[in-house]
N, C-alpha and C. Protein backbone atom coordinates (compact mmCIF):
# COMPACT_ATOMS: atom_id res chain seq x y z
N UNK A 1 -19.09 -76.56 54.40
CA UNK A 1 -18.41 -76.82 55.65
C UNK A 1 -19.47 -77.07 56.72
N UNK A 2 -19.34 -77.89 57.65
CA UNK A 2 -20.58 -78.44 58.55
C UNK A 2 -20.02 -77.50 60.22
N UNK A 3 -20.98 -77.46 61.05
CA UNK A 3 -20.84 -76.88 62.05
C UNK A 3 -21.08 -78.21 62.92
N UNK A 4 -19.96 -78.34 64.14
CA UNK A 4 -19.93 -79.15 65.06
C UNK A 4 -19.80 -78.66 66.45
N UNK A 5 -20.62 -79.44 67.23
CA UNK A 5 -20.13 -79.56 68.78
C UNK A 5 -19.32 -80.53 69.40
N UNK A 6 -18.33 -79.94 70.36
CA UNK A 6 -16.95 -79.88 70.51
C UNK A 6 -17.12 -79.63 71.61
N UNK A 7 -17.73 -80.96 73.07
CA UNK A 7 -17.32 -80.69 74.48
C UNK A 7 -16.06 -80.29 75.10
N UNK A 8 -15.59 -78.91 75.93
CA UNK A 8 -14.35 -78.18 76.18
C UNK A 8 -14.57 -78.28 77.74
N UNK A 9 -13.57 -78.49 78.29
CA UNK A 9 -13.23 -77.51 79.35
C UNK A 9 -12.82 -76.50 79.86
N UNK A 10 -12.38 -75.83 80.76
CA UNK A 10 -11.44 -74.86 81.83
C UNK A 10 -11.67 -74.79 82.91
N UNK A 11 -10.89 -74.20 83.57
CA UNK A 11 -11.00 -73.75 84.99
C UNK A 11 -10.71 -72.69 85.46
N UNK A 12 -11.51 -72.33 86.40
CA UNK A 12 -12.02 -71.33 87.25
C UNK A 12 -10.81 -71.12 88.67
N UNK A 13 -10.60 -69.63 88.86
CA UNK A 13 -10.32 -69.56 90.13
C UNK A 13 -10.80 -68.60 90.82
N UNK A 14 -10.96 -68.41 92.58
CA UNK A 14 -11.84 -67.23 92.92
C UNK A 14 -11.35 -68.02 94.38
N UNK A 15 -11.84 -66.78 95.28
CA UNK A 15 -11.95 -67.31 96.53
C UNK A 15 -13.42 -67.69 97.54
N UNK A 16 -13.44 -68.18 98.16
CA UNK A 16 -14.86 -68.25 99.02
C UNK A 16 -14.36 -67.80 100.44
N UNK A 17 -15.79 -67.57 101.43
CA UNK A 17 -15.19 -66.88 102.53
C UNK A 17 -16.25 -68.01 103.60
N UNK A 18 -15.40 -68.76 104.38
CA UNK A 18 -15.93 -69.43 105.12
C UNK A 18 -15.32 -69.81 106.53
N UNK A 19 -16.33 -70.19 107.82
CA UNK A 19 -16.65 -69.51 109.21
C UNK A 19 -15.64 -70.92 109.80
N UNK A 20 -14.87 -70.41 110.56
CA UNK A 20 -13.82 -71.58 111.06
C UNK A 20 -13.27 -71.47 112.14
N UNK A 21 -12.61 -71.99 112.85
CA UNK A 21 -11.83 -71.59 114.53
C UNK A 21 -10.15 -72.11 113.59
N UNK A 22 -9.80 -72.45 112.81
CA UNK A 22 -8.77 -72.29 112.36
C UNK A 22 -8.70 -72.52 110.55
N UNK A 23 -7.19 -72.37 110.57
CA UNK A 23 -6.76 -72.10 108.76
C UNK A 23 -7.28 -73.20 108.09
N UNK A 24 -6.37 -74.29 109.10
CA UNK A 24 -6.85 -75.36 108.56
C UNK A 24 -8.39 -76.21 108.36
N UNK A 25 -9.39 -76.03 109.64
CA UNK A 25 -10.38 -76.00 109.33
C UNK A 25 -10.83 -75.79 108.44
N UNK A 26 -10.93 -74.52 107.57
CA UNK A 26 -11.48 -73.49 106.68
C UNK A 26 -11.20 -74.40 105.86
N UNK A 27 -9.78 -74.17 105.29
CA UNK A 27 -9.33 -74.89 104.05
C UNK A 27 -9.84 -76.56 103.94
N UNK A 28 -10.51 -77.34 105.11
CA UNK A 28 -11.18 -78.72 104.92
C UNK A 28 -12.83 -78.30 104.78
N UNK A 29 -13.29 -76.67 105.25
CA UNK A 29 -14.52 -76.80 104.57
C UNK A 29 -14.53 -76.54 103.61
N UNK A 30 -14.05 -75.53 102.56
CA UNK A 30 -13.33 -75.23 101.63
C UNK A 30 -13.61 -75.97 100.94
N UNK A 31 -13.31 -77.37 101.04
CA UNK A 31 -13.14 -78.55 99.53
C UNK A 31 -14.38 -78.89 99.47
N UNK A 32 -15.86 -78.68 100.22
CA UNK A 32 -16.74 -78.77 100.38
C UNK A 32 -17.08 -80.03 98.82
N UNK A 33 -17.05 -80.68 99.95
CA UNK A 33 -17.37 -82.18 99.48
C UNK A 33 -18.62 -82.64 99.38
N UNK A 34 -19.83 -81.60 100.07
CA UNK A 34 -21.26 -81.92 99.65
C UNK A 34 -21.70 -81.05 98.76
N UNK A 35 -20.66 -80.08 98.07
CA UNK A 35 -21.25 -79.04 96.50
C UNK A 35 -22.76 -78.11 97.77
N UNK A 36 -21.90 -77.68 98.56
CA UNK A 36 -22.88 -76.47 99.25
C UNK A 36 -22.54 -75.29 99.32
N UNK A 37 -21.52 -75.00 99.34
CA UNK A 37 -20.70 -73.65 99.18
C UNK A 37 -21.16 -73.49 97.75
N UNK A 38 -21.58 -71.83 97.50
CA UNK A 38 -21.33 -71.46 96.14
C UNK A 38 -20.47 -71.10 95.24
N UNK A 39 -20.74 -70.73 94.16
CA UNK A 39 -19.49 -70.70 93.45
C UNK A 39 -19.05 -69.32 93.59
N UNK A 40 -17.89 -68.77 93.51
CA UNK A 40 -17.25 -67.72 94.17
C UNK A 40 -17.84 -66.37 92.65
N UNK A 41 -18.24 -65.07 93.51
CA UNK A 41 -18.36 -63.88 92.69
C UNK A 41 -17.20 -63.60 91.62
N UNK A 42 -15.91 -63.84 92.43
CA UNK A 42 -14.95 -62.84 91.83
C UNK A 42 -13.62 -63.70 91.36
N UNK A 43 -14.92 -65.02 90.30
CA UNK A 43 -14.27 -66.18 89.30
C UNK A 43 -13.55 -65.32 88.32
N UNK A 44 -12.15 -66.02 87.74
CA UNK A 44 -11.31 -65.84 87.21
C UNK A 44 -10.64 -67.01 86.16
N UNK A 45 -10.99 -66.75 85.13
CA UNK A 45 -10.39 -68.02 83.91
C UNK A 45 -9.02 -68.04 84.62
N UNK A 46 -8.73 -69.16 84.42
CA UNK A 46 -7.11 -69.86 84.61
C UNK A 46 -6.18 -70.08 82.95
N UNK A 47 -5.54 -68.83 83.00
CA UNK A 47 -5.29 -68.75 81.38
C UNK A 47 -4.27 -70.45 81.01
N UNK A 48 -4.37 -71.19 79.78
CA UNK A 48 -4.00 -72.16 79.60
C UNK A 48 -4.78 -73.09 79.54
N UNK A 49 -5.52 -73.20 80.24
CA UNK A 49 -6.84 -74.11 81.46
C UNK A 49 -7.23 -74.77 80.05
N UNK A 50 -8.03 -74.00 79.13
CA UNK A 50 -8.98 -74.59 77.88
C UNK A 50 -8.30 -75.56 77.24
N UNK A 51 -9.08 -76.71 77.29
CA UNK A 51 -8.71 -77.84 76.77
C UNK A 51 -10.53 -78.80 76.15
N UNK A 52 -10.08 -79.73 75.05
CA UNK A 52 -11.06 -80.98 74.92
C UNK A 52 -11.44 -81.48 76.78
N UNK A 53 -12.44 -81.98 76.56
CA UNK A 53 -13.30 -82.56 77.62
C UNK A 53 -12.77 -83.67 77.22
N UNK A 54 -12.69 -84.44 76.39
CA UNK A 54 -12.25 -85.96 75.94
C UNK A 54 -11.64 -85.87 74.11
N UNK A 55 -11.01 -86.84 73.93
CA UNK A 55 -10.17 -87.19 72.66
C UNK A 55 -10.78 -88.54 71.71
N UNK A 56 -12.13 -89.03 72.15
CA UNK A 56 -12.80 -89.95 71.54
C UNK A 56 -13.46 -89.21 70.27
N UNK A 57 -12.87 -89.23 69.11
CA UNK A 57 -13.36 -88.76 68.10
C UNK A 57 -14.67 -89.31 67.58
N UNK A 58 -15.35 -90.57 67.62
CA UNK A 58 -16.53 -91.11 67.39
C UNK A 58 -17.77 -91.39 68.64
N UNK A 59 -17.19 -91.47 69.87
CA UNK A 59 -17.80 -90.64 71.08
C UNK A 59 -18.37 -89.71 70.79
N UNK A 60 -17.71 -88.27 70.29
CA UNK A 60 -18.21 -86.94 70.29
C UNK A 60 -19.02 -87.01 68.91
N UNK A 61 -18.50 -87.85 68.03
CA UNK A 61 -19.26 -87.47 66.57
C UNK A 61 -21.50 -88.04 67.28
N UNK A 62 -21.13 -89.31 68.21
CA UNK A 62 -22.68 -89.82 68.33
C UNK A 62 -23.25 -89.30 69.78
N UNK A 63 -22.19 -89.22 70.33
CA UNK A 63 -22.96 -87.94 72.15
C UNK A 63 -23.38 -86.49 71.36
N UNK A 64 -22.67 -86.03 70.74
CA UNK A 64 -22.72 -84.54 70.85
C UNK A 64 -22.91 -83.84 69.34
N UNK A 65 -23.09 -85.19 68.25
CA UNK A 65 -23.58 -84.42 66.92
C UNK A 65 -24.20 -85.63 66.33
N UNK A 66 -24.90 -86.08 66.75
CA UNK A 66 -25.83 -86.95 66.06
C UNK A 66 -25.43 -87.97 65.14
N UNK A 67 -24.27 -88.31 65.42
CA UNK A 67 -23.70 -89.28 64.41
C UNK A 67 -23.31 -88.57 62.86
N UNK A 68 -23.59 -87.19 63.09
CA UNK A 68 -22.99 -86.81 61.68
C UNK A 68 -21.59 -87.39 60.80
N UNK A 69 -21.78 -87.63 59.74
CA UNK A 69 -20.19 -87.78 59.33
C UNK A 69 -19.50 -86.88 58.39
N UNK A 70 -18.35 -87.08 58.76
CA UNK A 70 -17.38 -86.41 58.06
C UNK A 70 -18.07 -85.90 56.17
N UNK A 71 -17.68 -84.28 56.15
CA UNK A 71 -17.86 -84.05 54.65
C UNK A 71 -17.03 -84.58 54.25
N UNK A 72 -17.31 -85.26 52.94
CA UNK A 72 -16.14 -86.01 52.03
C UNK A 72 -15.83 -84.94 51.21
N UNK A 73 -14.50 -84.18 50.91
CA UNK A 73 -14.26 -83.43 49.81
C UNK A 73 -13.09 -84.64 48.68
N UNK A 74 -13.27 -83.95 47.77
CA UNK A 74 -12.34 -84.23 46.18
C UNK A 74 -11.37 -83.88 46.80
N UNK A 75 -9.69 -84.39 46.40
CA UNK A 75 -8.81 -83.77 46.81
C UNK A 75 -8.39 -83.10 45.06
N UNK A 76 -7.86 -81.65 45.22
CA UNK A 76 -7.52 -81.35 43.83
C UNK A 76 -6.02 -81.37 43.58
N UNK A 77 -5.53 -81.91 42.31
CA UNK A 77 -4.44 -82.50 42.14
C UNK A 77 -3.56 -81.49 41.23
């Protein structure tokens, strides 16, 4: 049996604490659109969340395993 890599996702939830004169403010720095805010301490898996990164079966066989191919087994009859 061969061992493969298998790009996954999920997602994360948590809060951040950031300096504002209102809600709404906050919540538009919040989406922090220049990736400057860090990522929050008190992250939390999002149960369900885990999924494939992508569904390209020969994509993943030459990105992420070297073009390995499939073991051929006998089928027994």
């Amino acid at each position: 049996m061969k061992s493969w890599q298998i790009p996954v996702s999920w997602e994360m939830c948590g809060t951040v604490t950031v300096q504002a004169n209102t809600l709404a403010e906050a919540m538009e720095i919040a989406r922090d659109t220049d990736g400057k805010i860090p990522l929050p301490d008190d992250a939390y898996y999002v149960d369900g969340s885990w999924d494939l990164s992508y569904d390209d079966v020969e994509g993943i066989r030459e990105i992420h395993n070297g073009g390995q191919p499939d073991e051929i087994t006998e089928e027994k009859s």
